[in-house]
PDB file of N, CA and C in Angstrom:
ATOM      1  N   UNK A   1     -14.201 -14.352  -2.020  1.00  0.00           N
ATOM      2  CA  UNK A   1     -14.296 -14.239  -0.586  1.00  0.00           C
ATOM      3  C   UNK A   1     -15.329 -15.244  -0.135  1.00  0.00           C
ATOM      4  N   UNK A   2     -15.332 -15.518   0.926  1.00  0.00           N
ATOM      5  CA  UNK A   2     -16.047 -16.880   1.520  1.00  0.00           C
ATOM      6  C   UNK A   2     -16.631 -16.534   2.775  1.00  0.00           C
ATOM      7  N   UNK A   3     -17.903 -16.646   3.240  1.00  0.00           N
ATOM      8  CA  UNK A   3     -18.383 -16.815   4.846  1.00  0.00           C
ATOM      9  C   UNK A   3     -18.732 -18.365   4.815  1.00  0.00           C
ATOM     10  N   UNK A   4     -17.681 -18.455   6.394  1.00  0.00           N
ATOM     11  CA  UNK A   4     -17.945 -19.911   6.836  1.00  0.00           C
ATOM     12  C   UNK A   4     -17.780 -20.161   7.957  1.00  0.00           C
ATOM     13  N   UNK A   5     -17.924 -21.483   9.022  1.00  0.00           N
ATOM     14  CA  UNK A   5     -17.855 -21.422  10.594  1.00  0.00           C
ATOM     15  C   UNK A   5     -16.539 -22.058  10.354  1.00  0.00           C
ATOM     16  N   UNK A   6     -16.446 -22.301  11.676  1.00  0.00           N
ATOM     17  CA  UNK A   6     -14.522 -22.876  11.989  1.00  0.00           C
ATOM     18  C   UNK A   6     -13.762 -22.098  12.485  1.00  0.00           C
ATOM     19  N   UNK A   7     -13.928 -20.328  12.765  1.00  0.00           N
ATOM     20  CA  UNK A   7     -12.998 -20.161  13.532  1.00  0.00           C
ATOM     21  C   UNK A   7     -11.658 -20.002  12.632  1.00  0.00           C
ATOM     22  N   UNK A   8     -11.417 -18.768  13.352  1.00  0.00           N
ATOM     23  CA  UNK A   8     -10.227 -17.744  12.384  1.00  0.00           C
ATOM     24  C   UNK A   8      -8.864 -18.970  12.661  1.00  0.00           C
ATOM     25  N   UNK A   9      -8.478 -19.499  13.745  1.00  0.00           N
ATOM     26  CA  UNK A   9      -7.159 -20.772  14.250  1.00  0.00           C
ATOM     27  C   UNK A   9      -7.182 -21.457  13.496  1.00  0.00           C
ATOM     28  N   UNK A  10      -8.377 -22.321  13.218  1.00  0.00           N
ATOM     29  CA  UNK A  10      -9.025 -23.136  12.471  1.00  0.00           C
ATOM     30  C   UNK A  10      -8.384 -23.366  10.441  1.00  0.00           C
ATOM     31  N   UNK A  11      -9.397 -22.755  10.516  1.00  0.00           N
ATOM     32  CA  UNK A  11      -8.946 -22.513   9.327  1.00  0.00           C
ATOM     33  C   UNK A  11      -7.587 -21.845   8.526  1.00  0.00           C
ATOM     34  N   UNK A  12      -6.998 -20.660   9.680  1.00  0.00           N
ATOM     35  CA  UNK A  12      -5.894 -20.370   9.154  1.00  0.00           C
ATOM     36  C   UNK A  12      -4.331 -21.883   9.229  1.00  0.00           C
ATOM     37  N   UNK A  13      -4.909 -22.924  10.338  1.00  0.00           N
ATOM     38  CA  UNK A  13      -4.215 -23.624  10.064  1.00  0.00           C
ATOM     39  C   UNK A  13      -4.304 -24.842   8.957  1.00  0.00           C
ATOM     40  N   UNK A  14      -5.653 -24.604   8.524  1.00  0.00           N
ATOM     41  CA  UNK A  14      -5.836 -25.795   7.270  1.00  0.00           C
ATOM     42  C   UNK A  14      -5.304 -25.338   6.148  1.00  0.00           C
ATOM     43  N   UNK A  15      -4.955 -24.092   6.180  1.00  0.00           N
ATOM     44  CA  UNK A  15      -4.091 -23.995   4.562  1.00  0.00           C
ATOM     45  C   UNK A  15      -2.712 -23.714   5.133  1.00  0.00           C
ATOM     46  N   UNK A  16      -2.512 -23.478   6.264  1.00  0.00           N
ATOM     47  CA  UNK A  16      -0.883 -24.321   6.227  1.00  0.00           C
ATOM     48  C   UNK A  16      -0.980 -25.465   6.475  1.00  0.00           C
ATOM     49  N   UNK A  17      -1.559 -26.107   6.712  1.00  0.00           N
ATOM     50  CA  UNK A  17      -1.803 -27.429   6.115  1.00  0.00           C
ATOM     51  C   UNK A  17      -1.817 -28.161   4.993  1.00  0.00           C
ATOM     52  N   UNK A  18      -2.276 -27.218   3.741  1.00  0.00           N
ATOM     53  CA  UNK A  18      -2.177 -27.563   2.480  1.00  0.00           C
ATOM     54  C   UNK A  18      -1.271 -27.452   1.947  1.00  0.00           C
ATOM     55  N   UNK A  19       0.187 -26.827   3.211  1.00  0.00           N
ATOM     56  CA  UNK A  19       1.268 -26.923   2.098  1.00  0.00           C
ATOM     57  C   UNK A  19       2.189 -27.878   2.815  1.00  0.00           C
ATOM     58  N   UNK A  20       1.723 -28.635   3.800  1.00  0.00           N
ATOM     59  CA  UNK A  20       2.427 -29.558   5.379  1.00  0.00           C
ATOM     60  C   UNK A  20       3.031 -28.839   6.085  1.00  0.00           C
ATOM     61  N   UNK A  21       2.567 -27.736   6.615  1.00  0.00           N
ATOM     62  CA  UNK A  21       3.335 -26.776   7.396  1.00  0.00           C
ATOM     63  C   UNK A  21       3.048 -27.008   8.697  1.00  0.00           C
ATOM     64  N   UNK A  22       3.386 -27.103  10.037  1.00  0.00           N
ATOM     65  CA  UNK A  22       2.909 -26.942  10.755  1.00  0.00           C
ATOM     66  C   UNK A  22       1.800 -25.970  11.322  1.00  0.00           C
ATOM     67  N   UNK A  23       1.271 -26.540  12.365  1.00  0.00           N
ATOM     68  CA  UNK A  23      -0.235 -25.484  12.490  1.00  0.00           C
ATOM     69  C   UNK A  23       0.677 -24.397  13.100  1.00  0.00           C
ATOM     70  N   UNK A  24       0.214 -23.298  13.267  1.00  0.00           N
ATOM     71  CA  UNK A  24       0.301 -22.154  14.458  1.00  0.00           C
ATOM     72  C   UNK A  24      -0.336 -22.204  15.608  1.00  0.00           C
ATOM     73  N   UNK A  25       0.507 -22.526  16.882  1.00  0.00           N
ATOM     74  CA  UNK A  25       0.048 -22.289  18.307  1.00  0.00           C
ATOM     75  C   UNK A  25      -1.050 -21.484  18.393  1.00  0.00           C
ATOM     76  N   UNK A  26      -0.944 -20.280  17.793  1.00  0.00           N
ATOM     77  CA  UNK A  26      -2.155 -19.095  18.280  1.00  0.00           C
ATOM     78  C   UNK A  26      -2.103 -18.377  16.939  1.00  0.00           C
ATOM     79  N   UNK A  27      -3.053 -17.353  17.041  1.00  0.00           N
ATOM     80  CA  UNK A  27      -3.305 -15.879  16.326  1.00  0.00           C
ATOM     81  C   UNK A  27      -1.959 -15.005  16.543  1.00  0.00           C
ATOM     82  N   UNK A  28      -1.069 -15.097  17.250  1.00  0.00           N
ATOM     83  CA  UNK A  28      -0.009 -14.336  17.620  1.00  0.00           C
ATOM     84  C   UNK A  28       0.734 -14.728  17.000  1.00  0.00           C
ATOM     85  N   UNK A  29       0.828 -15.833  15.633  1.00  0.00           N
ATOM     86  CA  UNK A  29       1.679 -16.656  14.957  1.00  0.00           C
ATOM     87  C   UNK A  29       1.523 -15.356  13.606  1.00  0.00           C
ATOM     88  N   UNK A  30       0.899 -14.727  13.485  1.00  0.00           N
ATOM     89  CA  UNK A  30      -0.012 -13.949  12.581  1.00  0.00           C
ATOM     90  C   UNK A  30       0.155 -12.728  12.392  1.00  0.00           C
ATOM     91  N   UNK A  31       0.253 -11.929  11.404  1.00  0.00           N
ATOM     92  CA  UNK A  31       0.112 -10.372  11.165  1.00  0.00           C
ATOM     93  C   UNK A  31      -1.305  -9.978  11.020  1.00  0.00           C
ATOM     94  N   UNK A  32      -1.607  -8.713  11.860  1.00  0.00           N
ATOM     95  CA  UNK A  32      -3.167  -8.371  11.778  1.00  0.00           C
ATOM     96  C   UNK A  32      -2.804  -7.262  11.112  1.00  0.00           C
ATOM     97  N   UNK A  33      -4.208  -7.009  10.719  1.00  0.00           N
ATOM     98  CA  UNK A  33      -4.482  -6.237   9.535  1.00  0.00           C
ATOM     99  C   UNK A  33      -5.942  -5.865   9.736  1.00  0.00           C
ATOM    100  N   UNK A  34      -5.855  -4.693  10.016  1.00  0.00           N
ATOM    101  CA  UNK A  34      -8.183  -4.332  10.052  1.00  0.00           C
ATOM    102  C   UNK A  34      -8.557  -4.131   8.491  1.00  0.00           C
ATOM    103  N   UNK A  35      -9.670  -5.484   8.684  1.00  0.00           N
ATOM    104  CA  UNK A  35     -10.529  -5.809   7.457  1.00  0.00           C
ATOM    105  C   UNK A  35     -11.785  -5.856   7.698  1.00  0.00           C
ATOM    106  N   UNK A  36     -12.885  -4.535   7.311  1.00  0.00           N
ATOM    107  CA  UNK A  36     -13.724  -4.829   7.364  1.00  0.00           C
ATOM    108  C   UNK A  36     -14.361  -4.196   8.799  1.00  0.00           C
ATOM    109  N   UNK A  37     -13.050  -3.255   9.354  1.00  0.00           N
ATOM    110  CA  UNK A  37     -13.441  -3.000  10.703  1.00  0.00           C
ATOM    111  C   UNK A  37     -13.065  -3.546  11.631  1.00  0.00           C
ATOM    112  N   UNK A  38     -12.229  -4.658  11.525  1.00  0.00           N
ATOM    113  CA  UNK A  38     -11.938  -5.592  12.751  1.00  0.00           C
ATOM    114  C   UNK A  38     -10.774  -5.925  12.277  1.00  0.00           C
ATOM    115  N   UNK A  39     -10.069  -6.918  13.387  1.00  0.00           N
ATOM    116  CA  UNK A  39      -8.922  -7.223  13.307  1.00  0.00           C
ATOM    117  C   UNK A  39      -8.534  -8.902  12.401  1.00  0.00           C
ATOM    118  N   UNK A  40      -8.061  -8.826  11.897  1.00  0.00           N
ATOM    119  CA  UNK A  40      -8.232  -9.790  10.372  1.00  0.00           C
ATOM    120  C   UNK A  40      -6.555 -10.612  10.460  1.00  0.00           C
ATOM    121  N   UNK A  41      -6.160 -11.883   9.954  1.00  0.00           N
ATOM    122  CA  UNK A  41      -5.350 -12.400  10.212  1.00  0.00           C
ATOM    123  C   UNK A  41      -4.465 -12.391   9.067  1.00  0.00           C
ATOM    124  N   UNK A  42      -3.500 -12.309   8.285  1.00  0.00           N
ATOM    125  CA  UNK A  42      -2.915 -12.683   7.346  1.00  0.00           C
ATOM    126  C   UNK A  42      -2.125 -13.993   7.526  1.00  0.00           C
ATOM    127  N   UNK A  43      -2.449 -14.798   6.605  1.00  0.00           N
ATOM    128  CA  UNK A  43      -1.808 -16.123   6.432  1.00  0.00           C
ATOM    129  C   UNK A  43      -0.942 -16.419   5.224  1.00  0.00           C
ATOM    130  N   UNK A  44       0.083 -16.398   5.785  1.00  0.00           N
ATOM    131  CA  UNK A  44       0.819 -16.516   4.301  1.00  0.00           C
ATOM    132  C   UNK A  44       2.009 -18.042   4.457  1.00  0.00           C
ATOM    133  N   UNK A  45       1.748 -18.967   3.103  1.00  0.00           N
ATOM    134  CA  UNK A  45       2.300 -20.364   2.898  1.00  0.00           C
ATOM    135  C   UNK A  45       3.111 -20.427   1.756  1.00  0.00           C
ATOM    136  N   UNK A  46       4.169 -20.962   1.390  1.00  0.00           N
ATOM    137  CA  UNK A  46       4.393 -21.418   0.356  1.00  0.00           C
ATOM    138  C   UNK A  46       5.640 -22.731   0.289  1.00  0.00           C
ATOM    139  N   UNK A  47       5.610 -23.427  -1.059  1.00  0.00           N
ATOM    140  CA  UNK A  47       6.027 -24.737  -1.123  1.00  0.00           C
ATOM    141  C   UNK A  47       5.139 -25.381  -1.973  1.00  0.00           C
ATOM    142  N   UNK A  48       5.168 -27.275  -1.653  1.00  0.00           N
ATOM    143  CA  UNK A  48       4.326 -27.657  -2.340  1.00  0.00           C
ATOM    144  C   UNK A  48       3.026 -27.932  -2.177  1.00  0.00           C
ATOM    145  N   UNK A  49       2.206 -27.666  -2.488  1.00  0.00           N
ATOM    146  CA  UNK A  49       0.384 -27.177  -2.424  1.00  0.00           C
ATOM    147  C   UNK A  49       0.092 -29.146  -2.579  1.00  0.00           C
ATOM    148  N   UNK A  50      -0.083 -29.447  -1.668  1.00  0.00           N
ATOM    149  CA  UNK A  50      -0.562 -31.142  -1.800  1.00  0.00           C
ATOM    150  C   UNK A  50      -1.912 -31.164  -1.999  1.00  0.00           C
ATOM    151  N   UNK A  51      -2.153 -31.901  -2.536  1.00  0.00           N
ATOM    152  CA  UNK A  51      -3.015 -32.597  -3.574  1.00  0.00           C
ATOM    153  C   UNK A  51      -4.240 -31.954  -2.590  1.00  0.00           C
ATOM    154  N   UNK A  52      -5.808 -32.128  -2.942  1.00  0.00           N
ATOM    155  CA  UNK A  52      -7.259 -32.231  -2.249  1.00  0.00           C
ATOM    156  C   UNK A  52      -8.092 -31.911  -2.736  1.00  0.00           C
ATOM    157  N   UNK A  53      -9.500 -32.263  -2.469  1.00  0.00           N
ATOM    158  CA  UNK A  53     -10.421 -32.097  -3.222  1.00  0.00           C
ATOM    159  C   UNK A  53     -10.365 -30.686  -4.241  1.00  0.00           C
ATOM    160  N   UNK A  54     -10.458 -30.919  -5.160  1.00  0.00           N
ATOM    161  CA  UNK A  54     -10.923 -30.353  -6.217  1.00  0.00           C
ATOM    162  C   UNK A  54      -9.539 -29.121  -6.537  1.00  0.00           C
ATOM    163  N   UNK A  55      -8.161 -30.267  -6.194  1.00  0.00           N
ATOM    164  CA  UNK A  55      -7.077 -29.519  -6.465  1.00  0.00           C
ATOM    165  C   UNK A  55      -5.753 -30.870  -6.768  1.00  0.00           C
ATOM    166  N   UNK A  56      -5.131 -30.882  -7.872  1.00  0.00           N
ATOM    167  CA  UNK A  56      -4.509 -31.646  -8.387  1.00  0.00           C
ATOM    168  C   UNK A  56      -2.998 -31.904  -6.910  1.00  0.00           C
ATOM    169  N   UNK A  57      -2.539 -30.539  -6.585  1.00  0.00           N
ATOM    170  CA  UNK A  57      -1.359 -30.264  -6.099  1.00  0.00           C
ATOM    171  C   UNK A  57      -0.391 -29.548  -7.048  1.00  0.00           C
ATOM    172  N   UNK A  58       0.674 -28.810  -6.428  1.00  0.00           N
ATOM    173  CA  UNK A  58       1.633 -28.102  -7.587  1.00  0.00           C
ATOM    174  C   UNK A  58       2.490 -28.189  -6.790  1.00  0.00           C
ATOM    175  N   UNK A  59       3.562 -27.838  -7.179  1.00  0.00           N
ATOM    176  CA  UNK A  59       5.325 -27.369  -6.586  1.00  0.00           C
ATOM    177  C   UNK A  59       5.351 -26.144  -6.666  1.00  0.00           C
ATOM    178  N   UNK A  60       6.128 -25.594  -5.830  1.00  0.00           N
ATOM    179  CA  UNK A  60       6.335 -23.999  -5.687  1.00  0.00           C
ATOM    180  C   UNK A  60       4.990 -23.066  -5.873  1.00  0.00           C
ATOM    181  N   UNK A  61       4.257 -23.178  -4.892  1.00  0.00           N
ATOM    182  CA  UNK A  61       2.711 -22.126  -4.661  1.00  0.00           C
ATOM    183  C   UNK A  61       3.110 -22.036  -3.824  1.00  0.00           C
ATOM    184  N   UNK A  62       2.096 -20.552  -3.530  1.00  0.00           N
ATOM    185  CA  UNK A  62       2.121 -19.785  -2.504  1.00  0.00           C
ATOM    186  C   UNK A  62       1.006 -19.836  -2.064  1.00  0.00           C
ATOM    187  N   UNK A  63       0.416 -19.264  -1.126  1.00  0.00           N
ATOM    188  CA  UNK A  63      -0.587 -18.718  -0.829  1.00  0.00           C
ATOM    189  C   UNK A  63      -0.569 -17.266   0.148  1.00  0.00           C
ATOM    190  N   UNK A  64      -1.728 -16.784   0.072  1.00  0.00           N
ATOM    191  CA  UNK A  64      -1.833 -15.175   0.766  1.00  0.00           C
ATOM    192  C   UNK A  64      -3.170 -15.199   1.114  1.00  0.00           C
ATOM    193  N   UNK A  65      -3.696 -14.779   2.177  1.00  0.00           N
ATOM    194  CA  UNK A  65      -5.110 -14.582   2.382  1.00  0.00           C
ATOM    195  C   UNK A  65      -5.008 -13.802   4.098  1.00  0.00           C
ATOM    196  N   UNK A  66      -6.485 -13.827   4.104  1.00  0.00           N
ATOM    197  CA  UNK A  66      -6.951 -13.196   6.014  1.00  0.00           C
ATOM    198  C   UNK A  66      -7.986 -14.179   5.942  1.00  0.00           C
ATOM    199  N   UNK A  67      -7.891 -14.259   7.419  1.00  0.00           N
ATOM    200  CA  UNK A  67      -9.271 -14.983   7.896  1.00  0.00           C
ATOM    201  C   UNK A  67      -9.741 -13.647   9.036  1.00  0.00           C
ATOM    202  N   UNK A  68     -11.096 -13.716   9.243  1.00  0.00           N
ATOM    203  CA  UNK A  68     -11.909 -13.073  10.407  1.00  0.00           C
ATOM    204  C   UNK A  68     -12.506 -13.255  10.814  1.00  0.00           C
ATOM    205  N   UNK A  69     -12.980 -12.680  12.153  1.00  0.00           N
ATOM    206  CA  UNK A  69     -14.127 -13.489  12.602  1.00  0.00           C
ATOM    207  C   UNK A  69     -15.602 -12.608  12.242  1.00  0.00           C
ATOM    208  N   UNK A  70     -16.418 -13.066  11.965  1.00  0.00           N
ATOM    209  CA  UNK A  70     -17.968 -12.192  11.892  1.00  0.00           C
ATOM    210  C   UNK A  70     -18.902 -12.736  12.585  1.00  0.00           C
ATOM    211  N   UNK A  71     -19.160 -12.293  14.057  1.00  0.00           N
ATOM    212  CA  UNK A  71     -20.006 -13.300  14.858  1.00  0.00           C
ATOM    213  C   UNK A  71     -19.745 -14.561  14.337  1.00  0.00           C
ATOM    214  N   UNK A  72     -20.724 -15.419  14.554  1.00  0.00           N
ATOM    215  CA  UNK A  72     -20.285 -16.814  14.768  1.00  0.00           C
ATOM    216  C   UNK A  72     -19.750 -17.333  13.411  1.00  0.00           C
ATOM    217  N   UNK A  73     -19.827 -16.370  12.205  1.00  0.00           N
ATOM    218  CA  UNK A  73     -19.395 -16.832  11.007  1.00  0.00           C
ATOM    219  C   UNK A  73     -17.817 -16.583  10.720  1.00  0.00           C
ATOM    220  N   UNK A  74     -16.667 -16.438  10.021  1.00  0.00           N
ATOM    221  CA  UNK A  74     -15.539 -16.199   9.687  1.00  0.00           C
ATOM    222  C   UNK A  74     -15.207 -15.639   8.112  1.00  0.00           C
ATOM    223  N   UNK A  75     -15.232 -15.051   7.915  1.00  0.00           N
ATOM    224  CA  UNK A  75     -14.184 -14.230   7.103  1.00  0.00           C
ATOM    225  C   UNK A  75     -12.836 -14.778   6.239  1.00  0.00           C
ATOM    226  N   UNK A  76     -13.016 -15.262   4.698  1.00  0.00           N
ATOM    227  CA  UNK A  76     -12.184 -15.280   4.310  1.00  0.00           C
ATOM    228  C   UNK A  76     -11.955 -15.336   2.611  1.00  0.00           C
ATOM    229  N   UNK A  77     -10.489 -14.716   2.485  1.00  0.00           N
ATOM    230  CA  UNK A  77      -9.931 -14.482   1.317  1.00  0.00           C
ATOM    231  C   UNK A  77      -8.475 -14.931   0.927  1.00  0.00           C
ATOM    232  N   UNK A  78      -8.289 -15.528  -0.128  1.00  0.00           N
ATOM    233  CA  UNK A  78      -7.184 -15.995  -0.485  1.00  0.00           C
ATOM    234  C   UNK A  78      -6.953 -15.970  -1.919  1.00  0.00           C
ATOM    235  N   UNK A  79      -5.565 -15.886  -2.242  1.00  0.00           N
ATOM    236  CA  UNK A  79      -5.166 -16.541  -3.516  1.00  0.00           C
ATOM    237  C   UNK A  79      -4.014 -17.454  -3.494  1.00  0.00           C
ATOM    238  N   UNK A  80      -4.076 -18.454  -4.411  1.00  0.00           N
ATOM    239  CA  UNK A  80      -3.306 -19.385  -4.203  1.00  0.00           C
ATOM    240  C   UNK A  80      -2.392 -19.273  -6.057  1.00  0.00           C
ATOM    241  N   UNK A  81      -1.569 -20.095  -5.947  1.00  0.00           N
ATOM    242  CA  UNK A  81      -1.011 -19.753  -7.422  1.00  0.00           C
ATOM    243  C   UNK A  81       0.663 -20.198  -7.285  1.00  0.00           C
ATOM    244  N   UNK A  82       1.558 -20.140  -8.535  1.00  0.00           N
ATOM    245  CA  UNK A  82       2.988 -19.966  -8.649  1.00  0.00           C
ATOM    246  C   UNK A  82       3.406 -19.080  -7.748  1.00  0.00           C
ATOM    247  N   UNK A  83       4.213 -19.702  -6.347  1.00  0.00           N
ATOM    248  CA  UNK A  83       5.090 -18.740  -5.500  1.00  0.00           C
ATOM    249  C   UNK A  83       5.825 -17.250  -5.489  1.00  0.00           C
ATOM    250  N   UNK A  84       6.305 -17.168  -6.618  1.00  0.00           N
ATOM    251  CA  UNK A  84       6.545 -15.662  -7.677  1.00  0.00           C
ATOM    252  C   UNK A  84       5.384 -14.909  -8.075  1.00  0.00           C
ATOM    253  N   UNK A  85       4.048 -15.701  -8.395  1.00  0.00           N
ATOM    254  CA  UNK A  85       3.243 -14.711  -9.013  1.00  0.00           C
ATOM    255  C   UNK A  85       2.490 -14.094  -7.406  1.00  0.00           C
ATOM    256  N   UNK A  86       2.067 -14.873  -6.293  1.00  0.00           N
ATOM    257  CA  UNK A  86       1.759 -14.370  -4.987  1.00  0.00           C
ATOM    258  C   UNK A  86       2.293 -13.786  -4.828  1.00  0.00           C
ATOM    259  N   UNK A  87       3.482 -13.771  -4.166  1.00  0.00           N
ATOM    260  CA  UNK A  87       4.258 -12.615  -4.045  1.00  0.00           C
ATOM    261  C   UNK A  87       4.611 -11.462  -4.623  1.00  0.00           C
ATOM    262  N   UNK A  88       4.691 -11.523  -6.066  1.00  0.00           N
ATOM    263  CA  UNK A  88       4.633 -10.162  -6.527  1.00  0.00           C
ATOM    264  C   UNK A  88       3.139  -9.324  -6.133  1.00  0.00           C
ATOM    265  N   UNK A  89       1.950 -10.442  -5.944  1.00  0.00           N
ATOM    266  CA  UNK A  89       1.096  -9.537  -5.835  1.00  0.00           C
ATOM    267  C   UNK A  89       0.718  -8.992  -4.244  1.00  0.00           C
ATOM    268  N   UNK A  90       1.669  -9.074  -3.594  1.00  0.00           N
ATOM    269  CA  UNK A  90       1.085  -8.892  -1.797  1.00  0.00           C
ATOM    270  C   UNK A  90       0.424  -7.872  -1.905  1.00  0.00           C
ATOM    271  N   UNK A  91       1.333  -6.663  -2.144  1.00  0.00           N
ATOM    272  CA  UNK A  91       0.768  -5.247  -1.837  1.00  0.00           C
ATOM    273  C   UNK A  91      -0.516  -5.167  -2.296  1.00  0.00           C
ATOM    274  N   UNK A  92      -0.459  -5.486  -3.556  1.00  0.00           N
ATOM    275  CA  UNK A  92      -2.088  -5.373  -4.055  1.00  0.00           C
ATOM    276  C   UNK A  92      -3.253  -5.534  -3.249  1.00  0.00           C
ATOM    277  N   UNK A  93      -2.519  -7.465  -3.096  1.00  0.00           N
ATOM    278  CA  UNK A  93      -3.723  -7.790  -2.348  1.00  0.00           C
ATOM    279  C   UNK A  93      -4.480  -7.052  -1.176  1.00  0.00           C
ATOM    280  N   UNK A  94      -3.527  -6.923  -0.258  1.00  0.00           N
ATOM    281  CA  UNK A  94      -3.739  -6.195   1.267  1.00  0.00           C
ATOM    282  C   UNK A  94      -4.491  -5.114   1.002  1.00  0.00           C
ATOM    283  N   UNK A  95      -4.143  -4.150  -0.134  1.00  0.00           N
ATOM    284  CA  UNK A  95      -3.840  -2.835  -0.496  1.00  0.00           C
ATOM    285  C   UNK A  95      -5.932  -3.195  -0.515  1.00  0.00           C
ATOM    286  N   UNK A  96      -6.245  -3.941  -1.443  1.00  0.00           N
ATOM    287  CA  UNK A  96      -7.539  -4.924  -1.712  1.00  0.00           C
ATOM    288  C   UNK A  96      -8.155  -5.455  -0.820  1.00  0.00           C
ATOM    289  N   UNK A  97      -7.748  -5.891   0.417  1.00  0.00           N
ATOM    290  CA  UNK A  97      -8.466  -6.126   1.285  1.00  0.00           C
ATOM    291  C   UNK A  97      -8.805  -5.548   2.188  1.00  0.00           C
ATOM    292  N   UNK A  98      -7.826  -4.240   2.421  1.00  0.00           N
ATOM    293  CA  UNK A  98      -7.893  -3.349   3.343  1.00  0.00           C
ATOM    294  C   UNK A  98      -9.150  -2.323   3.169  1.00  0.00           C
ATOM    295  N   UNK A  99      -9.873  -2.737   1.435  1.00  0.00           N
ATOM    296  CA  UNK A  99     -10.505  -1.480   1.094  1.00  0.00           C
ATOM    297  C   UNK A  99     -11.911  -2.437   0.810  1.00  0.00           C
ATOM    298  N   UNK A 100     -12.035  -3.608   1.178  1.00  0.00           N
ATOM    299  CA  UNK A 100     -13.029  -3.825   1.600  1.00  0.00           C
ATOM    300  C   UNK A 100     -14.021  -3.765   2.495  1.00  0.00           C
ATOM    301  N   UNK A 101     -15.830  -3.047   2.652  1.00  0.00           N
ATOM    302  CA  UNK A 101     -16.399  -2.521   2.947  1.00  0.00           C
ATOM    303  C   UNK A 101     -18.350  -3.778   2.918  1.00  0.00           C
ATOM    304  N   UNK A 102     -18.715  -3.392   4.058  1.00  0.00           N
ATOM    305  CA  UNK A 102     -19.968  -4.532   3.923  1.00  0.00           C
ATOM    306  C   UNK A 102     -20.893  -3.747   3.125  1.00  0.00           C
ATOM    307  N   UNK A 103     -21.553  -4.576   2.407  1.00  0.00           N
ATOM    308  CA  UNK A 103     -22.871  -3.812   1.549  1.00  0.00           C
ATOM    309  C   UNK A 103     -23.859  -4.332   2.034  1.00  0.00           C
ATOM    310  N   UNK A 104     -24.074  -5.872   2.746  1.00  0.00           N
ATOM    311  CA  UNK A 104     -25.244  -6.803   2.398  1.00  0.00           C
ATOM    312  C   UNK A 104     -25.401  -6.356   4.337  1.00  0.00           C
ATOM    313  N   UNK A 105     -26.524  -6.032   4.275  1.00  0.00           N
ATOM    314  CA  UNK A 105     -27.179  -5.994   5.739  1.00  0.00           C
ATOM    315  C   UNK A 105     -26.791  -7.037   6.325  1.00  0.00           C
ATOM    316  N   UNK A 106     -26.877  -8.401   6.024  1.00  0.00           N
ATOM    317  CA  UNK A 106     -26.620  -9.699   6.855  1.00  0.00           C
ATOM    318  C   UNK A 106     -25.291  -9.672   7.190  1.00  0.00           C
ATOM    319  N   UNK A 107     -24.635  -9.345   6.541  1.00  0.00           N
ATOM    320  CA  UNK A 107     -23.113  -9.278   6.601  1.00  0.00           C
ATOM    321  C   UNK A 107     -23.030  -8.305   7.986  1.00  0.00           C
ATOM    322  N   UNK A 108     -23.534  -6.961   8.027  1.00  0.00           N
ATOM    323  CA  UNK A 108     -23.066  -5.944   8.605  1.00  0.00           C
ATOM    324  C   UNK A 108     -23.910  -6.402   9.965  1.00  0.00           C
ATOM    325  N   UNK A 109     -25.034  -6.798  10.164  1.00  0.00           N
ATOM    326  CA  UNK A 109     -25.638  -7.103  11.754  1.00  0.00           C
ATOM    327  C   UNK A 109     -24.563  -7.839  12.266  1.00  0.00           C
ATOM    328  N   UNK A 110     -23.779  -8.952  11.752  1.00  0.00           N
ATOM    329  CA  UNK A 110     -23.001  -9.766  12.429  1.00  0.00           C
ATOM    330  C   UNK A 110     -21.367  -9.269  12.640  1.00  0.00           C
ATOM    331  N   UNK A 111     -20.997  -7.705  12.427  1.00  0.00           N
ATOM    332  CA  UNK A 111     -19.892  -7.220  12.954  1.00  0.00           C
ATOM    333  C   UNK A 111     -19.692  -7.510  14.153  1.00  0.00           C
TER     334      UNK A 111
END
């Protein structure tokens, strides 16, 4: 999991980006999902994963993740991998993100 700035649009369109997808107009492009207490984005890509820093590229990946917002910071989780192996794991994942909970005070002031 990752805290970073950029904005839930933002970023949910740079990894459809990583597979040349077009961006999404809005958040309404999106399935929500409360993560964490709030309303959380699911982004889901698959195809070929093009090349970028500190990633060769593959054929047939997927990806699955949420982005959120946390005050001015964002919220996010993903897995990336063989198109078949993401997908078999959706439920999990969600099932996994849904049951995530803040521990770290810094985390929780910025709900």
């Amino acid at each position: 999991m990752g805290v970073f700035g950029g904005g839930v649009l933002p970023n949910a369109n740079r990894w459809l980006g990583q597979f040349g997808l077009d961006p999404a107009p809005s958040l309404a492009s999106f399935t929500k999902l409360e993560i964490l207490g709030k309303d959380a984005y699911i982004v889901e890509a698959s195809g070929d994963l093009k090349a970028s820093m500190g990633n060769e590229g593959a054929k047939d990946q997927g990806l699955l993740g949420f982005v959120r917002q946390s005050g001015e910071e964002t919220i996010t989780l993903k897995i990336v991998g063989p198109a078949a192996d993401v997908a078999a794991q959706k439920e999990a994942f969600l099932a996994y993100a849904s049951s995530l909970e803040f521990v770290d005070t810094h985390l929780l002031e910025k709900r």
